[in-house]
C-alpha atoms as a PDB file:
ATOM      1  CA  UNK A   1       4.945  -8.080  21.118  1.00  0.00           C
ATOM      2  CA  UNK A   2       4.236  -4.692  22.477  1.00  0.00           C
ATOM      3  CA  UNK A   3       0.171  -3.967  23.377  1.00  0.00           C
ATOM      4  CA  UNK A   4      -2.212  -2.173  21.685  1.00  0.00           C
ATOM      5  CA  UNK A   5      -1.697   0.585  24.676  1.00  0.00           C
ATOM      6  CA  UNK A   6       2.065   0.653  24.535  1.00  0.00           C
ATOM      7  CA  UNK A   7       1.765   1.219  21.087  1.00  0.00           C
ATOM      8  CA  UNK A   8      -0.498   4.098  21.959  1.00  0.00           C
ATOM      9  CA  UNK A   9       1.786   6.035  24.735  1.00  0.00           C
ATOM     10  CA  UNK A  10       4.571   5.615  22.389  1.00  0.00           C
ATOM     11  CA  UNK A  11       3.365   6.804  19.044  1.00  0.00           C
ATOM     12  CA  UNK A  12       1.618   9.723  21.778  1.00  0.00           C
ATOM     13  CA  UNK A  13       5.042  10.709  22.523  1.00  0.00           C
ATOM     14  CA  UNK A  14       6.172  11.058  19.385  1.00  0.00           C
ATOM     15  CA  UNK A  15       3.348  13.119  18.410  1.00  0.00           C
ATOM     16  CA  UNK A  16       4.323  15.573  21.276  1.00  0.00           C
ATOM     17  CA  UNK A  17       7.438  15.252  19.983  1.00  0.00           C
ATOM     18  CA  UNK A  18       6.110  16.420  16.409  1.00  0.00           C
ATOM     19  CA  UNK A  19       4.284  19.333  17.905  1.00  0.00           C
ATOM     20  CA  UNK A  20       7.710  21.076  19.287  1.00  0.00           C
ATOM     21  CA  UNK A  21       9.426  20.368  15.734  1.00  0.00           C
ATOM     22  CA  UNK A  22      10.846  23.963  15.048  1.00  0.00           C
ATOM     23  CA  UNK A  23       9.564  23.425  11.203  1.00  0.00           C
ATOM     24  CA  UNK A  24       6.826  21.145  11.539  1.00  0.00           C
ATOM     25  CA  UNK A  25       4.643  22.118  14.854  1.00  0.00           C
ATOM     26  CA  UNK A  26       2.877  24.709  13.536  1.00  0.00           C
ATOM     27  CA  UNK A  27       1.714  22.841  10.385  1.00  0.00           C
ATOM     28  CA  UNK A  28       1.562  19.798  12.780  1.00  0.00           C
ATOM     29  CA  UNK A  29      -0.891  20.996  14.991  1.00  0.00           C
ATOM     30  CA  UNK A  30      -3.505  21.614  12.691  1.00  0.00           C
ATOM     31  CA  UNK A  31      -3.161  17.841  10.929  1.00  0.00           C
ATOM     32  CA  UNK A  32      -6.317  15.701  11.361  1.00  0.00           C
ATOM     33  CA  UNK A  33      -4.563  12.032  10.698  1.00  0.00           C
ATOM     34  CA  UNK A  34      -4.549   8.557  11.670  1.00  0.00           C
ATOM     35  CA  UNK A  35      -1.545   6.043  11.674  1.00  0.00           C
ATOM     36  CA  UNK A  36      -2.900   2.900  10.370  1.00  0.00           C
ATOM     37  CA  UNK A  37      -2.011  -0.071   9.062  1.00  0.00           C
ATOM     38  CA  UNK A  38      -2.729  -2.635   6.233  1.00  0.00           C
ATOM     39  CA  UNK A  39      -1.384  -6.300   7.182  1.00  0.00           C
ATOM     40  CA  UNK A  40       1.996  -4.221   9.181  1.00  0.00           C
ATOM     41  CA  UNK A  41       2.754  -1.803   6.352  1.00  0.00           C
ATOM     42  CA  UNK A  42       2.200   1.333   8.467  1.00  0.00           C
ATOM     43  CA  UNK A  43       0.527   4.273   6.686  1.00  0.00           C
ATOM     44  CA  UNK A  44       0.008   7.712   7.825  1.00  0.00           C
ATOM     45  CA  UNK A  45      -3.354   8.832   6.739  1.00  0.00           C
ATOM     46  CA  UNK A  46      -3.296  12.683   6.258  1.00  0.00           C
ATOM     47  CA  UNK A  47      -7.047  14.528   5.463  1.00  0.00           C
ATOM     48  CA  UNK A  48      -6.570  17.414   3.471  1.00  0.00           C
ATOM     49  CA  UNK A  49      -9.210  19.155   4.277  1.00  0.00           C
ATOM     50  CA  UNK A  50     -10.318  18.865   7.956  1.00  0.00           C
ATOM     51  CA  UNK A  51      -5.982  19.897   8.169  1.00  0.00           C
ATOM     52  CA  UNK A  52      -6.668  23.047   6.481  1.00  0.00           C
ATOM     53  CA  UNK A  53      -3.758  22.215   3.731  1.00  0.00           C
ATOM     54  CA  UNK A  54      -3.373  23.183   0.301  1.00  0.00           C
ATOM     55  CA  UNK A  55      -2.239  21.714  -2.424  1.00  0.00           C
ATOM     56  CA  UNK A  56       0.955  23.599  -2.442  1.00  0.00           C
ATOM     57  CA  UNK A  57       1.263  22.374   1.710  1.00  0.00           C
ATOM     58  CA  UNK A  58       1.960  18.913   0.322  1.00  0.00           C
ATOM     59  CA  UNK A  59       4.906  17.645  -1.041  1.00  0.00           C
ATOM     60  CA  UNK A  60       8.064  15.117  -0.238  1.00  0.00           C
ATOM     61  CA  UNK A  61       9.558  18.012   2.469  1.00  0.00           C
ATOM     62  CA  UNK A  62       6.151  17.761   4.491  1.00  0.00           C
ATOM     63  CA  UNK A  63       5.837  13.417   4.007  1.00  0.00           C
ATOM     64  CA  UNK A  64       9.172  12.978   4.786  1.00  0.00           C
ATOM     65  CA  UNK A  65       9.235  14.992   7.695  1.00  0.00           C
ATOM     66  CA  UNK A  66       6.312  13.444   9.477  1.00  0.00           C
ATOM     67  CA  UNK A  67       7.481  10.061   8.975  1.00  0.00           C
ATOM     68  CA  UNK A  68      11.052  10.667  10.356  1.00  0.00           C
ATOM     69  CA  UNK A  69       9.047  12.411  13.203  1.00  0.00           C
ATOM     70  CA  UNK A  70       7.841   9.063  14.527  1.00  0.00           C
ATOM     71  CA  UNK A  71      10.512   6.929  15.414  1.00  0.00           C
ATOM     72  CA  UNK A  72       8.071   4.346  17.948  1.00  0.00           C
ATOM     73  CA  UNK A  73       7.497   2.514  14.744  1.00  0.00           C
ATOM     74  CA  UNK A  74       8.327   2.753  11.189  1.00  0.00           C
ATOM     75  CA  UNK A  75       5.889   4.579   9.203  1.00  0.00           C
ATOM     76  CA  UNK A  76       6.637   3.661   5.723  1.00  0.00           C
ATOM     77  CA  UNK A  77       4.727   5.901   3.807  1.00  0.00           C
ATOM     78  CA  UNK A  78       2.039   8.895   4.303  1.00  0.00           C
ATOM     79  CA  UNK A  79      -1.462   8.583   2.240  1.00  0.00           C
ATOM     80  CA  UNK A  80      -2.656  12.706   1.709  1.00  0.00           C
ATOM     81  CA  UNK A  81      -6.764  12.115   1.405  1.00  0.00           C
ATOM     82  CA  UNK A  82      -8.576  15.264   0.206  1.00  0.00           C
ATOM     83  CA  UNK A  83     -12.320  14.754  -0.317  1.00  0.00           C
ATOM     84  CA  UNK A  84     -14.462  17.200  -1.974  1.00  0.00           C
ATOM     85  CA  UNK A  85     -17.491  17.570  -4.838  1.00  0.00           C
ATOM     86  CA  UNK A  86     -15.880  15.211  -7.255  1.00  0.00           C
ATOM     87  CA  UNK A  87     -13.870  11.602  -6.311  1.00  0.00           C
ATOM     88  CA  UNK A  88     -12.024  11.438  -2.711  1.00  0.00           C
ATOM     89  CA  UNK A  89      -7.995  11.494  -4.075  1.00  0.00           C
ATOM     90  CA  UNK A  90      -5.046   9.867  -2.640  1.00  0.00           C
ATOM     91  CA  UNK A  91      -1.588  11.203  -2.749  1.00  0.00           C
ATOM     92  CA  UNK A  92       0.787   8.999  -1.573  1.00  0.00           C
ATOM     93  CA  UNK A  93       4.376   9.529  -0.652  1.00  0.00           C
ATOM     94  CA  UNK A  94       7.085   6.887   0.839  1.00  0.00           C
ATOM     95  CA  UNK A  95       8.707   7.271   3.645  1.00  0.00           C
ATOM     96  CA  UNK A  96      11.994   8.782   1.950  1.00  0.00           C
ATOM     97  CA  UNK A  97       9.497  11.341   0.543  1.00  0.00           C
ATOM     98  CA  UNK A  98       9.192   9.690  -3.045  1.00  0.00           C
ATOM     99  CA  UNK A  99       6.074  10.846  -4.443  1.00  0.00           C
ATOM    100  CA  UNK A 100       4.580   7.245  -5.549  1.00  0.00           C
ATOM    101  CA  UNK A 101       2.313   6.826  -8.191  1.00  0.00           C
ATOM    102  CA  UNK A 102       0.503   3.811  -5.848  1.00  0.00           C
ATOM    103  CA  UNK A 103      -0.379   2.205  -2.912  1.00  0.00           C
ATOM    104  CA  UNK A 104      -1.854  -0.903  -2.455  1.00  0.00           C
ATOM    105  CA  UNK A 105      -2.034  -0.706   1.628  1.00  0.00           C
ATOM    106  CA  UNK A 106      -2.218   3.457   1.142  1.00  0.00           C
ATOM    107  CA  UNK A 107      -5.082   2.758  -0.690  1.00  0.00           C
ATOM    108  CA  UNK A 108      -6.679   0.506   1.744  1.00  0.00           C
ATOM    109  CA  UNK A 109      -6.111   3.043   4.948  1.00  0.00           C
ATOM    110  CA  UNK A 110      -7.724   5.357   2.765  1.00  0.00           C
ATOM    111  CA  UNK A 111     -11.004   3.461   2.076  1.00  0.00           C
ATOM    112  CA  UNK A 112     -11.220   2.508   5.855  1.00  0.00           C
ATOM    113  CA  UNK A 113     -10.625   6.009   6.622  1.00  0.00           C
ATOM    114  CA  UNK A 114     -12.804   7.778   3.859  1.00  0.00           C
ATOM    115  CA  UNK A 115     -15.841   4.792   4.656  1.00  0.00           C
ATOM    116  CA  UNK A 116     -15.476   5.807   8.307  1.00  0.00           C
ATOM    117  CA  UNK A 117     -15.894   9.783   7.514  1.00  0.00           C
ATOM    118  CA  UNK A 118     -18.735   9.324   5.382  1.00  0.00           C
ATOM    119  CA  UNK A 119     -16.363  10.503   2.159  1.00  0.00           C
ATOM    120  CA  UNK A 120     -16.833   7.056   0.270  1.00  0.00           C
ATOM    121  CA  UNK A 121     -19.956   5.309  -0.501  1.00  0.00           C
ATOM    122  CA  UNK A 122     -19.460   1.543   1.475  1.00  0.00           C
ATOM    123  CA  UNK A 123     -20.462  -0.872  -0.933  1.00  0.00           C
ATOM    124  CA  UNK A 124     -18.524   0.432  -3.963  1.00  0.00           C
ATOM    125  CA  UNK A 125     -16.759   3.336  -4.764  1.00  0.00           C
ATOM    126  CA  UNK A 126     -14.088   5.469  -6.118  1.00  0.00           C
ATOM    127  CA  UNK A 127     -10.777   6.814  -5.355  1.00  0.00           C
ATOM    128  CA  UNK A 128      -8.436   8.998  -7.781  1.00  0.00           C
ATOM    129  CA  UNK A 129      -4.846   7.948  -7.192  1.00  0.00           C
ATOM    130  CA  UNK A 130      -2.256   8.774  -9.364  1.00  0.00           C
ATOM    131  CA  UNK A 131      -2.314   5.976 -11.552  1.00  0.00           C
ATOM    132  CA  UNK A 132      -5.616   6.396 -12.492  1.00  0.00           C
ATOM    133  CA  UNK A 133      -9.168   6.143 -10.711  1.00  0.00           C
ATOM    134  CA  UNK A 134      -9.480   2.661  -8.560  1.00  0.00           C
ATOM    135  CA  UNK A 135     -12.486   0.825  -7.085  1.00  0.00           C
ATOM    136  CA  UNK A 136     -13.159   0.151  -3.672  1.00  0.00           C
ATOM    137  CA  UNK A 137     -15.727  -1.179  -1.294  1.00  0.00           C
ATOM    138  CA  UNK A 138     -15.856  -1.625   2.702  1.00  0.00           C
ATOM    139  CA  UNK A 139     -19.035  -3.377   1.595  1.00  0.00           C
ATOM    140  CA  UNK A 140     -19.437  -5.726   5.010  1.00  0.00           C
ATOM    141  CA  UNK A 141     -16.684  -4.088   6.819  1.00  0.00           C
ATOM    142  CA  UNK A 142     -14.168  -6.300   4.654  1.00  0.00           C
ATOM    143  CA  UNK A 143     -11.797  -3.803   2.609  1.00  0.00           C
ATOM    144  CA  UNK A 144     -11.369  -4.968  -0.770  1.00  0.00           C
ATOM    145  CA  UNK A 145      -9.631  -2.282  -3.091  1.00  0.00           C
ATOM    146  CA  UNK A 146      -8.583  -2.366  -6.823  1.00  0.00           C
ATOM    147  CA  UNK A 147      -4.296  -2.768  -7.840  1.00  0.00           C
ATOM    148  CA  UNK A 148      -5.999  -2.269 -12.203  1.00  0.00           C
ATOM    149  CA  UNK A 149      -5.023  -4.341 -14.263  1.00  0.00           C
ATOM    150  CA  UNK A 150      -1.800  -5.785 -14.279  1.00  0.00           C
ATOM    151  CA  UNK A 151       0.591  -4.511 -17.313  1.00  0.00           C
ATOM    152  CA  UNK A 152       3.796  -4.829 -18.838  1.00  0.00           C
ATOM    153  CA  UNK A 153       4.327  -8.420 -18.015  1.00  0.00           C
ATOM    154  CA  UNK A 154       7.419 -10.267 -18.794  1.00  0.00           C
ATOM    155  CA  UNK A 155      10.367 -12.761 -18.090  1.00  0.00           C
ATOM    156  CA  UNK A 156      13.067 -10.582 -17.113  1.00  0.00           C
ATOM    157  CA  UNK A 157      15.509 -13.468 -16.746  1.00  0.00           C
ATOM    158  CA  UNK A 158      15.757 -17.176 -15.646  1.00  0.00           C
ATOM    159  CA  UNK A 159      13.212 -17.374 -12.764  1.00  0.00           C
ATOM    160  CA  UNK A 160      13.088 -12.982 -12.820  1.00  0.00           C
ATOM    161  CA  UNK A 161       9.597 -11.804 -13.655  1.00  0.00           C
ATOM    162  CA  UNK A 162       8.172  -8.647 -14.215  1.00  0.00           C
ATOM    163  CA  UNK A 163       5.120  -6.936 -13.451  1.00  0.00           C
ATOM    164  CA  UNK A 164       3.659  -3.407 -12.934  1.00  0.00           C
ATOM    165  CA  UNK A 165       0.816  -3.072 -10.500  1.00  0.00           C
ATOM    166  CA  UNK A 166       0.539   0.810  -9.753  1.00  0.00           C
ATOM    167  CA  UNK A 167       4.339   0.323  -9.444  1.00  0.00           C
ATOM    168  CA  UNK A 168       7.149  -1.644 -10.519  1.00  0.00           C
ATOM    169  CA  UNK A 169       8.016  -4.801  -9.598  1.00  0.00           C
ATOM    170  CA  UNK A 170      10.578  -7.753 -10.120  1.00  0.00           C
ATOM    171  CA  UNK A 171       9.304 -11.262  -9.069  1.00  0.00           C
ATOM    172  CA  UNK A 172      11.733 -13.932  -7.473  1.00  0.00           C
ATOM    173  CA  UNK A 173      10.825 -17.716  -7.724  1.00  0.00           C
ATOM    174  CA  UNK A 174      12.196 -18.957  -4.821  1.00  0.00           C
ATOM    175  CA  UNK A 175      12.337 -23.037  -4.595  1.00  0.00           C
ATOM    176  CA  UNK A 176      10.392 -24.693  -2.394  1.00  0.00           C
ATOM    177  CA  UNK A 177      13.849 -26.019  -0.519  1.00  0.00           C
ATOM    178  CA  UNK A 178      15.338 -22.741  -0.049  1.00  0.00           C
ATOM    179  CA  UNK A 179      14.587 -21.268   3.212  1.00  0.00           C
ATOM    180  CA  UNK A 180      12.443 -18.051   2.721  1.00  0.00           C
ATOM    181  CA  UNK A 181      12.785 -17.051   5.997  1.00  0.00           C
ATOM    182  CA  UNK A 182      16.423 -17.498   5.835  1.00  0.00           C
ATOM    183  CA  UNK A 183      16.764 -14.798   2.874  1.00  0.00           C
ATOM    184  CA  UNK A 184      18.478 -11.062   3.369  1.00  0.00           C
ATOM    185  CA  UNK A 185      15.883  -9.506   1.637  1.00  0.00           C
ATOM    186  CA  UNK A 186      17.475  -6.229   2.487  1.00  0.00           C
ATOM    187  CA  UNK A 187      20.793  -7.164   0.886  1.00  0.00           C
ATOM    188  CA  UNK A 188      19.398  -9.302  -2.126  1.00  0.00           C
ATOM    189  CA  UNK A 189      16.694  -6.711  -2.619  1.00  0.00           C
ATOM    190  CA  UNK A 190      18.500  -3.651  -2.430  1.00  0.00           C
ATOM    191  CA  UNK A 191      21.256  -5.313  -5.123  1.00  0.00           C
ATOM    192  CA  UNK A 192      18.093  -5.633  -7.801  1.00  0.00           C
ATOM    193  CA  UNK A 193      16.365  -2.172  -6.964  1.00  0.00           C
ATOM    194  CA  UNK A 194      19.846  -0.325  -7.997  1.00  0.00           C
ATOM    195  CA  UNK A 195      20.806  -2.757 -10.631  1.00  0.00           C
ATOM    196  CA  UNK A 196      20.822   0.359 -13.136  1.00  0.00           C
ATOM    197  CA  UNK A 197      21.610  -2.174 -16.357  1.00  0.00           C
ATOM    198  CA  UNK A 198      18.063  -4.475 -15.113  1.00  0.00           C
ATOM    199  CA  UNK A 199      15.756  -1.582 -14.234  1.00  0.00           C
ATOM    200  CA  UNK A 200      17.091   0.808 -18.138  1.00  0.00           C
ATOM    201  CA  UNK A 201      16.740  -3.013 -19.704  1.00  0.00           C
ATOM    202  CA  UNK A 202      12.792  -2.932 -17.996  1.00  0.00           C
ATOM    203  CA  UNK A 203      11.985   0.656 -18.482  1.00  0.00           C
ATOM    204  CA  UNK A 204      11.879   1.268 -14.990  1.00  0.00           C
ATOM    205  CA  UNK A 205      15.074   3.694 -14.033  1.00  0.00           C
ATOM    206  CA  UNK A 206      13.604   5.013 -11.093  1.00  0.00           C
ATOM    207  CA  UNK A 207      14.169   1.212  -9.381  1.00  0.00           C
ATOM    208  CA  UNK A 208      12.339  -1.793  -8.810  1.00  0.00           C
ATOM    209  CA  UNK A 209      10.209  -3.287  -6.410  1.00  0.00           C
ATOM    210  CA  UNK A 210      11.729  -6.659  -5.728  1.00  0.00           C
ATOM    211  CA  UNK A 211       9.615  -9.597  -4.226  1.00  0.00           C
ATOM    212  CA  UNK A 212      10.627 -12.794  -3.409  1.00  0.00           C
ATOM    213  CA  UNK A 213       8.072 -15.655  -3.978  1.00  0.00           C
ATOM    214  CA  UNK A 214       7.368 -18.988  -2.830  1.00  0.00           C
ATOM    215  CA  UNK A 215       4.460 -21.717  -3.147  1.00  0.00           C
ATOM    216  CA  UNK A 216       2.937 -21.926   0.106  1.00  0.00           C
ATOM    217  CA  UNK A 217       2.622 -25.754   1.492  1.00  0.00           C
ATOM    218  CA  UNK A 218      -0.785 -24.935   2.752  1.00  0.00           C
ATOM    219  CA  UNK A 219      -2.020 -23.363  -0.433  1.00  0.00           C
ATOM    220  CA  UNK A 220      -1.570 -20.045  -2.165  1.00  0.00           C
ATOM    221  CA  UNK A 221       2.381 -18.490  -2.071  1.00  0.00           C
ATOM    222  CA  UNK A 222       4.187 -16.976   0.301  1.00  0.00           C
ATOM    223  CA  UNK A 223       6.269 -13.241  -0.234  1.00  0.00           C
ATOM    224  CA  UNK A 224       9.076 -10.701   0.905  1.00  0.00           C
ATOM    225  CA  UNK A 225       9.081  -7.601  -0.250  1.00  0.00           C
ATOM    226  CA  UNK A 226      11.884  -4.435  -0.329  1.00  0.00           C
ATOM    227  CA  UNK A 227      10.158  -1.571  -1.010  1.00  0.00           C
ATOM    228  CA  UNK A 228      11.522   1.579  -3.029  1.00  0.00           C
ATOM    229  CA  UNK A 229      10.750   4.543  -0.954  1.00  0.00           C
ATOM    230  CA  UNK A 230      11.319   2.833   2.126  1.00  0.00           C
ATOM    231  CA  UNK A 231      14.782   1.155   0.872  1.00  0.00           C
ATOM    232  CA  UNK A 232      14.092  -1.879   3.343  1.00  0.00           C
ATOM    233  CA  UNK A 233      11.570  -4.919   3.657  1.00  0.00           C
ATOM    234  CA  UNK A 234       8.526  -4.056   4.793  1.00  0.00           C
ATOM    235  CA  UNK A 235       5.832  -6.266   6.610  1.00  0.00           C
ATOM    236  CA  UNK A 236       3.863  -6.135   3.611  1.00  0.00           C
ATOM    237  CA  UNK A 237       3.477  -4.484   0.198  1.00  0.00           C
ATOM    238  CA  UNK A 238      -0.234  -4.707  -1.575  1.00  0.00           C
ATOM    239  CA  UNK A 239       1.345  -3.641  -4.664  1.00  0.00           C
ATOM    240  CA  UNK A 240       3.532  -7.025  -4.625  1.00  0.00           C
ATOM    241  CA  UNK A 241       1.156  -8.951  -3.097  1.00  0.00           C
ATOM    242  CA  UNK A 242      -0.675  -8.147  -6.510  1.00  0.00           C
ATOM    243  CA  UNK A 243       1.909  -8.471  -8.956  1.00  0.00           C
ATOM    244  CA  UNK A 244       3.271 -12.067  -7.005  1.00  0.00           C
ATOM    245  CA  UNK A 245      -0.114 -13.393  -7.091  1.00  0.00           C
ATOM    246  CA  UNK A 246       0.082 -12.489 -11.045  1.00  0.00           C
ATOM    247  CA  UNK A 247       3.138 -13.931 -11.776  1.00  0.00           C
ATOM    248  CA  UNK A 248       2.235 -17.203  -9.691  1.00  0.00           C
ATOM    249  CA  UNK A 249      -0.905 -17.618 -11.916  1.00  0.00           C
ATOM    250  CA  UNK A 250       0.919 -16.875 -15.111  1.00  0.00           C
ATOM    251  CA  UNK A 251       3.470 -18.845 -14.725  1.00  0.00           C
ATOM    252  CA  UNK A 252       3.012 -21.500 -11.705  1.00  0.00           C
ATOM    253  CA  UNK A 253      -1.010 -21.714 -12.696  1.00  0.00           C
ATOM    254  CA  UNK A 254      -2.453 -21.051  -9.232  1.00  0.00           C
ATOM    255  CA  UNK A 255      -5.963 -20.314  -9.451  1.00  0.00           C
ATOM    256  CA  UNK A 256      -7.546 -16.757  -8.290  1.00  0.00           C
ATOM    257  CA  UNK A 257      -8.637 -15.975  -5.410  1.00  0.00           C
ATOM    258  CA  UNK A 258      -5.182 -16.282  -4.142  1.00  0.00           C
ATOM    259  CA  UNK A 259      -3.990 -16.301  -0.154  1.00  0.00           C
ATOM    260  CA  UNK A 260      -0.704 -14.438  -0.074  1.00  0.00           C
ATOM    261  CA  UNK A 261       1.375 -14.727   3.141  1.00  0.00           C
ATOM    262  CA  UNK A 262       3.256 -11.927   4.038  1.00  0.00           C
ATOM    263  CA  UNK A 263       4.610 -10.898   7.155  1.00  0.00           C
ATOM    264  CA  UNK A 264       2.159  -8.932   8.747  1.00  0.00           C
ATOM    265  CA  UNK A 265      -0.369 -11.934   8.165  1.00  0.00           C
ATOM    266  CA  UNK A 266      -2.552 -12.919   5.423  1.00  0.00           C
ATOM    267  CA  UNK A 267      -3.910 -11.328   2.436  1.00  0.00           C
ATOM    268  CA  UNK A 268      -6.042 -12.260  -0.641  1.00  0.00           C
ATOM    269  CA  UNK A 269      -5.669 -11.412  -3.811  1.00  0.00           C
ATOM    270  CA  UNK A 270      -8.681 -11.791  -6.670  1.00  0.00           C
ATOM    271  CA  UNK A 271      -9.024 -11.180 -10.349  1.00  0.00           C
ATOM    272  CA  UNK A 272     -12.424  -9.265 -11.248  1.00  0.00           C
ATOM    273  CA  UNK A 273     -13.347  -7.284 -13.799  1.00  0.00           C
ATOM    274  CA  UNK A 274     -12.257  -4.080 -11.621  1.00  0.00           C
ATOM    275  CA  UNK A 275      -8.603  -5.524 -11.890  1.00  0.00           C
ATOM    276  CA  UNK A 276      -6.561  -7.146  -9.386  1.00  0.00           C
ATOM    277  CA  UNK A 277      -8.679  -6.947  -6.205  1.00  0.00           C
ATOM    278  CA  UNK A 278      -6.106  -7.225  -2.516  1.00  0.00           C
ATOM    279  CA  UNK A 279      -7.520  -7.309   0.773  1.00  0.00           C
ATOM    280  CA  UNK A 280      -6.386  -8.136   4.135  1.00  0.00           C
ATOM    281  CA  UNK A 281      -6.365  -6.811   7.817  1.00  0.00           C
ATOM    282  CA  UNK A 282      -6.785  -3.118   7.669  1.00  0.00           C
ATOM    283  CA  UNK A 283      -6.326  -1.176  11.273  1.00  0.00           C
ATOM    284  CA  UNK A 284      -5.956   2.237  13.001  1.00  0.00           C
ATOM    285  CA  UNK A 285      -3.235   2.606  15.432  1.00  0.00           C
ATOM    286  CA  UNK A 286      -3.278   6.065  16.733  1.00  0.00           C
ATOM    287  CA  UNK A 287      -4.654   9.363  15.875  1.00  0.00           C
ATOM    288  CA  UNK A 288      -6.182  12.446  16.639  1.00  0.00           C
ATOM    289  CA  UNK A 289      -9.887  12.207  15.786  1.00  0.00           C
ATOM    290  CA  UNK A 290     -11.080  11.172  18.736  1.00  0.00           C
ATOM    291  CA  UNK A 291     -12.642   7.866  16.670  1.00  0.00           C
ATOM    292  CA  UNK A 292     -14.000   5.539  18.820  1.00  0.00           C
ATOM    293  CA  UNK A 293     -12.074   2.922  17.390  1.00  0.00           C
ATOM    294  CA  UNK A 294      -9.127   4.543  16.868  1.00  0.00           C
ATOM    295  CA  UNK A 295      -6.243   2.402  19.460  1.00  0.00           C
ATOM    296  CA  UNK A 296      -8.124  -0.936  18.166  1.00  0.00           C
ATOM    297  CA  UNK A 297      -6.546  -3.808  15.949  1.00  0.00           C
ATOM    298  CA  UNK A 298      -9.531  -5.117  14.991  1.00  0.00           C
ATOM    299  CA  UNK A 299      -9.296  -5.715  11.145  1.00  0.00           C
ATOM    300  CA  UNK A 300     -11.111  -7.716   8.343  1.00  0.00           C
ATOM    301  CA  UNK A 301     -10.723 -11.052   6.626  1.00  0.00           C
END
């Protein structure tokens, strides 16, 4: 596994890299960002403000652009933050420039980030997203942030469920002796996102999520995920972690909170009166604030 430090020089490079594109460099130059992660789902955190962008600077040309710019890892999405006299906002585009209407792990970089800059209040707070205002707290240095309330729940066939958590998602029950780790979520995934007939039947046409679910034998349920946007699996999706840990206590009974294991690690997923609660290791990677902790991996339970 490469170090914190090779991680570093790398993602370094690529920002070089970034700074001679012929039609990003100049708008590259002025970004103030930070790659970070939430449990391996890697997130570019973008701030508005100390970039000098307008609204009309962001869009799916600019998103896309900067995550095909870094090619040491696999940014799967880019998290815009603008803070000013009202609530701090999150914008939030996948990797394929798809402007999404949430992010579960976006949203977490963003309430690291915004605690960190003084832009959110620690204990609680607020963040505007495009699905609506959500709460969120680095009360303790733990980020816990709010999916809302889960909606439009149903059997969509057999062992199918669905679920929308910010986004939409198709559950898989996957039998305890089938081999999880043996699945081509890419493959299997990919078939149910364009399954045109499924996603007109769920009133979802722009695709589905699609995670694949399993009871955990030390407690809680394990998940895949493919990820629209990103058209792959990623290491972890808070928006499915969410909707999984729904669907498991809907139909399998499993009390909140709820460990979820997901690739990148562990997360936890709560019901409060907020909504669905996630939280898990949140992390910078690399940036250019000059943040004393920014290189680390240090994260919260």
């Amino acid at each position: 596994m490469a170090t914190a430090s090779t991680v570093n020089r790398t993602l370094q490079a690529d920002y070089d890299r970034l700074l001679a594109h012929p039609e990003l460099g100049g708008l590259a130059g002025r970004l103030a960002f930070s790659v970070m992660h939430g449990n391996g789902n890697l997130i570019l955190v973008v701030d508005e403000g100390r970039s000098g962008l307008s609204r009309a600077d962001i869009g799916p040309v600019l998103a896309r652009g900067l995550c095909e710019a870094f090619e040491a890892v696999r940014l799967d999405g880019v998290s815009f933050v603008r803070a000013g006299d009202g609530p701090v906002t999150m914008t939030y585009f996948d990797r394929d420039g798809t402007n999404a209407t949430m992010c579960g792990n976006g949203l977490r970089c963003v309430t690291k980030y915004g605690t960190e800059r003084g832009y959110l209040r620690a204990e609680a707070d607020t963040v505007m997203t495009d699905d609506g205002p959500k709460w969120v707290s680095a009360a303790g240095g733990r980020i816990r942030v709010s999916i809302g309330m889960a909606r439009e729940f149903q059997r969509a066939a057999g062992d199918w469920y669905f679920v929308f958590t910010g986004v939409a998602h198709l559950v898989v029950l996957v039998d305890a002796g089938q081999d999880l780790d043996g699945l081509d979520v890419p493959a299997l995934g990919a078939a149910l996102r364009y399954d045109e007939p499924l996603c007109r039947r769920l009133n979802h046409p722009e695709g589905l999520h699609v995670d694949f679910m399993q009871r955990n034998t030390t407690g809680g349920i394990r998940i895949r995920t493919y990820e629209v946007g990103v058209e792959d699996e990623t290491r972890a999706c808070g928006t499915g972690a969410a909707a999984s840990a729904y669907v498991a206590h809907q139909v399998w009974g499993l009390p909140y909170p709820l460990p979820v294991a997901v690739r990148g690690g562990l997360m936890r997923v709560e019901e409060t009166a907020e909504g669905l609660l996630i939280s898990g290791v949140t992390a910078h990677l690399f940036g250019n604030l000059a943040r004393p902790d920014h290189g680390s991996t240090s994260g919260d339970g």
